[in-house]
N, C-alpha and C. Protein backbone atom coordinates (compact mmCIF):
# COMPACT_ATOMS: atom_id res chain seq x y z
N UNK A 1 -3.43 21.77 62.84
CA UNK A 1 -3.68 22.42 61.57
C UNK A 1 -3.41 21.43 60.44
N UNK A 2 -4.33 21.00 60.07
CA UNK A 2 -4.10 19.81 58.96
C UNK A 2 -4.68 20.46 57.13
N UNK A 3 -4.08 19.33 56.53
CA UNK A 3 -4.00 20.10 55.28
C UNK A 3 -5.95 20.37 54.51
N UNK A 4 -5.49 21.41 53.53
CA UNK A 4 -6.83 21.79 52.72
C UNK A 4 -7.23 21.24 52.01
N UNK A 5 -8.37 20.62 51.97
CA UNK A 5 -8.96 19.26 50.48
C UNK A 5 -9.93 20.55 49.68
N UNK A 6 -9.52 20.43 48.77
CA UNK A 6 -10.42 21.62 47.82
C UNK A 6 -10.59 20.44 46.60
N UNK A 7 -12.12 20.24 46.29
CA UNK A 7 -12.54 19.73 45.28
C UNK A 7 -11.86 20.34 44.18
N UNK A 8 -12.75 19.24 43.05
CA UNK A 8 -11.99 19.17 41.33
C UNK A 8 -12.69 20.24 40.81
N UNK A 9 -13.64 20.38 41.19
CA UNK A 9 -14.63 21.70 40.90
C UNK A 9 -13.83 23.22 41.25
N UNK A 10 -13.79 22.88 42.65
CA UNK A 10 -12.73 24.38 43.21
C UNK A 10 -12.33 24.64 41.85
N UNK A 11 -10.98 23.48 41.82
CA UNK A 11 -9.71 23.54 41.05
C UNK A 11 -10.01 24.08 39.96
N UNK A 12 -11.02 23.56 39.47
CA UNK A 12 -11.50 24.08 37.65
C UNK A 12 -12.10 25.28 37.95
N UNK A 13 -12.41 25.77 39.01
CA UNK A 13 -13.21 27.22 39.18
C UNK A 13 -11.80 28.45 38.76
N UNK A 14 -11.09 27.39 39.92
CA UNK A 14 -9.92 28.56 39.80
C UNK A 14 -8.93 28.95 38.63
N UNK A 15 -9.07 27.55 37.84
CA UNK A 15 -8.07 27.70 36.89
C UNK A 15 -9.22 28.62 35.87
N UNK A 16 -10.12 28.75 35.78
CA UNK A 16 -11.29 29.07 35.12
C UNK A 16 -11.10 31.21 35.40
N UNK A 17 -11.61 31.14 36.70
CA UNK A 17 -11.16 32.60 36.85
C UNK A 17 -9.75 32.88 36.62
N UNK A 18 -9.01 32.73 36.86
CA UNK A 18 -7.45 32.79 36.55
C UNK A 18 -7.17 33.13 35.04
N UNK A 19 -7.72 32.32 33.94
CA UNK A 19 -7.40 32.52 33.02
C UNK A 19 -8.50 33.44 31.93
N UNK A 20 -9.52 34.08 32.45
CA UNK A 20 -10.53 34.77 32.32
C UNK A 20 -10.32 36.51 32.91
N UNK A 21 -8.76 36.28 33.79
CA UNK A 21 -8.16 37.50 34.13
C UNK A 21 -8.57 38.61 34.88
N UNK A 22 -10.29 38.67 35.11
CA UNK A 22 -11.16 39.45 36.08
C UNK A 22 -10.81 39.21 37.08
N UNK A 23 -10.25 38.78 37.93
CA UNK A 23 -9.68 38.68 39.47
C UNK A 23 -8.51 38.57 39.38
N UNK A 24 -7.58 39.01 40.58
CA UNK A 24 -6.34 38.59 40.69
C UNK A 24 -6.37 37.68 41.69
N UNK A 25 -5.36 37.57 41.47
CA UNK A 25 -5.26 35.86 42.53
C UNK A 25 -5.63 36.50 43.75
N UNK A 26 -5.58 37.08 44.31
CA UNK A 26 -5.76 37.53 45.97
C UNK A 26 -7.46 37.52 46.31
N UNK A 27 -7.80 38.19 45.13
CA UNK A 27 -9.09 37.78 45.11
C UNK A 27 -9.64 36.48 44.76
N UNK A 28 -9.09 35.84 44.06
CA UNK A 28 -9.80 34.51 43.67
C UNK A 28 -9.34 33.62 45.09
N UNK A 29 -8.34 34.05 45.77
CA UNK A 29 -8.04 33.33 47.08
C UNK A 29 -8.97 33.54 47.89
N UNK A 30 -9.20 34.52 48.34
CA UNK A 30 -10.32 34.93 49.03
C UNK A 30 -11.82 34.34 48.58
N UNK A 31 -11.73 34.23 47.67
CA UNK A 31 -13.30 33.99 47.17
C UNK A 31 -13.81 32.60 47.23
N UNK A 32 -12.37 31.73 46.55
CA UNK A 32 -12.38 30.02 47.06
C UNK A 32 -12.09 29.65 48.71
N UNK A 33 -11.58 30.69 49.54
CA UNK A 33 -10.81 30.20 50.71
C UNK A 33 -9.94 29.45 50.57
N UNK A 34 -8.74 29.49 49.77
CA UNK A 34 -7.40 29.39 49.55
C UNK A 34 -6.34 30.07 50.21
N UNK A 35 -5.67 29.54 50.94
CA UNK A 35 -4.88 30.10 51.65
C UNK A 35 -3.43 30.54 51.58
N UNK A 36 -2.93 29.94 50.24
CA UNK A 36 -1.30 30.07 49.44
C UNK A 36 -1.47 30.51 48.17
N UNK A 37 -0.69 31.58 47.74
CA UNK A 37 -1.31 31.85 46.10
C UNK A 37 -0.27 30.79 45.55
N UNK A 38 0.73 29.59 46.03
CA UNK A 38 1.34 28.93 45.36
C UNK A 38 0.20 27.19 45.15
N UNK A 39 -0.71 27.81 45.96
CA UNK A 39 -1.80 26.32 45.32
C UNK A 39 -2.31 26.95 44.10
N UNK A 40 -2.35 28.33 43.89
CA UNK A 40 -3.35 28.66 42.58
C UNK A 40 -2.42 28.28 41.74
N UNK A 41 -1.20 29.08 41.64
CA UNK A 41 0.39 28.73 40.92
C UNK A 41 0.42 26.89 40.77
N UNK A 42 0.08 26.14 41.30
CA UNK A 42 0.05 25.02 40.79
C UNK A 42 -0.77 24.01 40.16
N UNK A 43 -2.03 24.78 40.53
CA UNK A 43 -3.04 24.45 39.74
C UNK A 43 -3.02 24.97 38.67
N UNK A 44 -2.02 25.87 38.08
CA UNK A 44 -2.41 26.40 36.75
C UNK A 44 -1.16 25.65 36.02
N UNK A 45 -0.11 25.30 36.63
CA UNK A 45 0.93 24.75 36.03
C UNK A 45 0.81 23.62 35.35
N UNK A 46 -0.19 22.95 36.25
CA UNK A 46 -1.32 21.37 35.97
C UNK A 46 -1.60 21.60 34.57
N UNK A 47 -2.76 22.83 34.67
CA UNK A 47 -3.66 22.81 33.68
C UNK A 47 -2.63 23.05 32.23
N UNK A 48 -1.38 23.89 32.10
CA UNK A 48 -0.71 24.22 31.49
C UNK A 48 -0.15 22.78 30.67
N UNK A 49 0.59 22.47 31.67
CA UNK A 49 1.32 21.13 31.27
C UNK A 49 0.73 20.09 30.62
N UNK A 50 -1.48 20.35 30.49
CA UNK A 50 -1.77 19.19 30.58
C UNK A 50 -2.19 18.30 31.38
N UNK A 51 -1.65 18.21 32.15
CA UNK A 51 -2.04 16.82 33.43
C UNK A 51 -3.09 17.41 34.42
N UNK A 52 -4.43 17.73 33.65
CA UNK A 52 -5.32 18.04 34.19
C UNK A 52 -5.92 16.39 34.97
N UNK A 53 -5.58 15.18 35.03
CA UNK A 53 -5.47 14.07 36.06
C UNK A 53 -5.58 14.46 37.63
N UNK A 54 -4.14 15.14 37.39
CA UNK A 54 -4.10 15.66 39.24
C UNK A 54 -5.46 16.47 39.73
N UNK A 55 -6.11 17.35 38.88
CA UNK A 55 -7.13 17.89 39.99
C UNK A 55 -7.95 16.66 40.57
N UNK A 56 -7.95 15.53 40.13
CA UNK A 56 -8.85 14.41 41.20
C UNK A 56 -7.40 13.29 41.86
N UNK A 57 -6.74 14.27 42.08
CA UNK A 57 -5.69 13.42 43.22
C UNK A 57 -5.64 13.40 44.49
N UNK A 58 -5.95 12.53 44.77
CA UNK A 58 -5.86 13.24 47.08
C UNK A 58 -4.67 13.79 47.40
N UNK A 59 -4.55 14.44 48.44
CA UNK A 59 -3.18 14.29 49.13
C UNK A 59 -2.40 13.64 49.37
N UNK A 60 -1.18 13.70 48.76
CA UNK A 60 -0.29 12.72 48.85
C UNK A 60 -0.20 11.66 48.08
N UNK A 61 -1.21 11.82 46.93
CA UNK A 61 -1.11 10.73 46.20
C UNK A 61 -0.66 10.95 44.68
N UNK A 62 0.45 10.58 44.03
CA UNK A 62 1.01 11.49 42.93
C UNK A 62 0.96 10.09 42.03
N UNK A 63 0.17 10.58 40.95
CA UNK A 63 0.03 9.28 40.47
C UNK A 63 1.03 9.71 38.79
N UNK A 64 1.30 8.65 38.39
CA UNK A 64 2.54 8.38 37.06
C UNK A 64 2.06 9.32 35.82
N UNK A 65 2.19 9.60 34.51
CA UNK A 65 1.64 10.22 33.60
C UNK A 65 0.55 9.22 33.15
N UNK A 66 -0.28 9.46 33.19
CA UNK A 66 -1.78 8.61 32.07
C UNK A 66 -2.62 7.89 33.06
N UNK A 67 -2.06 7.64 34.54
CA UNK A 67 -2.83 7.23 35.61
C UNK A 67 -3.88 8.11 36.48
N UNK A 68 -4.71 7.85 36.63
CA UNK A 68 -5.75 8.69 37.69
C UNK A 68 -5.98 7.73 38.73
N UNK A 69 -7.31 8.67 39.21
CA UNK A 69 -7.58 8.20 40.39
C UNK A 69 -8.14 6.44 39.70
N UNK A 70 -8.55 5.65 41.02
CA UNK A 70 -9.39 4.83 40.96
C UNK A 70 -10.32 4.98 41.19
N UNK A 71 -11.49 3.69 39.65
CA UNK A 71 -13.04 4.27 40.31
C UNK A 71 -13.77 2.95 40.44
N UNK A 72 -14.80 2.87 41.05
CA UNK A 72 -15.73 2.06 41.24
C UNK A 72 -15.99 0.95 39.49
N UNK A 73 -16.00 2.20 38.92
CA UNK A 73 -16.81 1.38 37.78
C UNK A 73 -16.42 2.23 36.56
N UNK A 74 -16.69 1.56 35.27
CA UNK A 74 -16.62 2.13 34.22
C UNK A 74 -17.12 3.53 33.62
N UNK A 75 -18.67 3.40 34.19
CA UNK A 75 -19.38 4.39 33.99
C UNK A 75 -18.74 5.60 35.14
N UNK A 76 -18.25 5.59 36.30
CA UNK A 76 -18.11 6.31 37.24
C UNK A 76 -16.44 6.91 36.15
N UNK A 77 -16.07 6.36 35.78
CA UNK A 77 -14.59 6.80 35.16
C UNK A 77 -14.82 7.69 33.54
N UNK A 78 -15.82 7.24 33.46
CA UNK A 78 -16.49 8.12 32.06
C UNK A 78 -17.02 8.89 32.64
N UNK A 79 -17.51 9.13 33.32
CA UNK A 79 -18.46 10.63 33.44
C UNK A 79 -17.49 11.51 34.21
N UNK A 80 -16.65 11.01 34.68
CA UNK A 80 -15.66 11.90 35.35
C UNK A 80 -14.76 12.60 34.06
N UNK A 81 -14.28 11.90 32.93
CA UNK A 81 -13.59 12.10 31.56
C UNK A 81 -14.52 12.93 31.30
N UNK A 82 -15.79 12.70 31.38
CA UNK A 82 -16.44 13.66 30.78
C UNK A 82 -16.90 15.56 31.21
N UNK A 83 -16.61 15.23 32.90
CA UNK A 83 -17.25 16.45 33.35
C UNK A 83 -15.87 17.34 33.29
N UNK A 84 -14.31 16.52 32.90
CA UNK A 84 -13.55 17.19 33.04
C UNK A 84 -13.65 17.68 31.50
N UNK A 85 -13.65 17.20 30.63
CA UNK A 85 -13.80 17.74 29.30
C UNK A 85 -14.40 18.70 29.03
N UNK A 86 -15.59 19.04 29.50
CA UNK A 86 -16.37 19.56 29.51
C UNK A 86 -15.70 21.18 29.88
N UNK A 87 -15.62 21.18 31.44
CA UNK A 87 -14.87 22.11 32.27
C UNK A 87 -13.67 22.58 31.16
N UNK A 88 -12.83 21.77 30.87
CA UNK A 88 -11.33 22.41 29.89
C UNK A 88 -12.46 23.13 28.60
N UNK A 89 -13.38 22.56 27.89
CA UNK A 89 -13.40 23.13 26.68
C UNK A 89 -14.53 24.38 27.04
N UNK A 90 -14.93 24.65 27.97
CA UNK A 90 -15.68 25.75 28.31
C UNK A 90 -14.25 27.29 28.57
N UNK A 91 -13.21 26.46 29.65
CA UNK A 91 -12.19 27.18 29.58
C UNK A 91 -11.46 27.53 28.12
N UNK A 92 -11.23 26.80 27.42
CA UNK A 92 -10.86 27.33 26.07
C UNK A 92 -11.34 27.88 25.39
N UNK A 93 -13.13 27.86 25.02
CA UNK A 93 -14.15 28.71 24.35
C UNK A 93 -13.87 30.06 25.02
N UNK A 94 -13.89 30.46 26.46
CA UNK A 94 -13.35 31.75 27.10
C UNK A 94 -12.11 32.12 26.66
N UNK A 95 -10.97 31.36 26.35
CA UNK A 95 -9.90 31.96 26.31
C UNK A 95 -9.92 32.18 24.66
N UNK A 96 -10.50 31.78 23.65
CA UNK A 96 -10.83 31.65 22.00
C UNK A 96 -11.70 33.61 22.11
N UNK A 97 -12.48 33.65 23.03
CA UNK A 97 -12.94 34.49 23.15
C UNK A 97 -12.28 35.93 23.40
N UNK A 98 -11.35 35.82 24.75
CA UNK A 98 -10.96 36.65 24.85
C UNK A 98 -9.67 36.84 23.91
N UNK A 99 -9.44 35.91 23.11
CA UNK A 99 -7.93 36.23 22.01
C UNK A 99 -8.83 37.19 20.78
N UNK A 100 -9.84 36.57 20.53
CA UNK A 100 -10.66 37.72 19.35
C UNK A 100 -11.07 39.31 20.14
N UNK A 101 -10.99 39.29 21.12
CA UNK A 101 -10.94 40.87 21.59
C UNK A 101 -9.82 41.36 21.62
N UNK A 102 -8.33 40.57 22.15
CA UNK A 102 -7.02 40.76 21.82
C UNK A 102 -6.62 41.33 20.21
N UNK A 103 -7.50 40.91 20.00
CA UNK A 103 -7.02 40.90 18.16
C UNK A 103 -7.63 42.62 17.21
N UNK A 104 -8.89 42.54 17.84
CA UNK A 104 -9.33 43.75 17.66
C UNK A 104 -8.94 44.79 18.24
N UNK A 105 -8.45 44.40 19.62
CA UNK A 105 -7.80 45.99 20.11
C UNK A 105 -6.03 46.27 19.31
């Protein structure tokens, strides 16, 4: 029984439903095939803290504050900055969203 590799995508799916509040974790476990609700619990701690880095970390590989993975090339390290940017500010436009329904109720 060896460990679970869940893409950066998963990760941003989950932190994505998670904070969009329509599922509970049991369901969003089920739905990614996640098997610990303490991987969702740490993927959100990530996203919390910031060090959205780690969702492209392998196993076992814990890299320092401001370090990521290694890439091939320049362009391969920008578009990765970029698809993660992307992913966080789509998550924040949802959460901007759901605070103006907070506000009205």
């Amino acid at each position: 029984m060896g460990k679970n590799l869940y893409t950066s995508e998963t990760k941003w799916a989950v932190v994505r439903e998670k904070l969009e509040g329509k599922l509970t974790t049991k369901e969003i476990m089920d739905k990614y095939q996640i098997k610990n609700k303490s991987q969702v619990e740490t993927w959100m701690r990530w996203y919390k803290k910031g060090e959205i880095y780690r969702f492209d970390q392998p196993i076992g590989k814990q890299y320092t504050f401001g370090h990521g993975p290694e890439f091939s090339s320049e362009d391969e390290r920008k578009n990765n900055q970029i698809t993660h940017l992307k992913m966080e500010n789509e998550i924040l436009k949802k959460y901007l969203e759901m605070k103006k329904e907070w506000i009205k109720e």
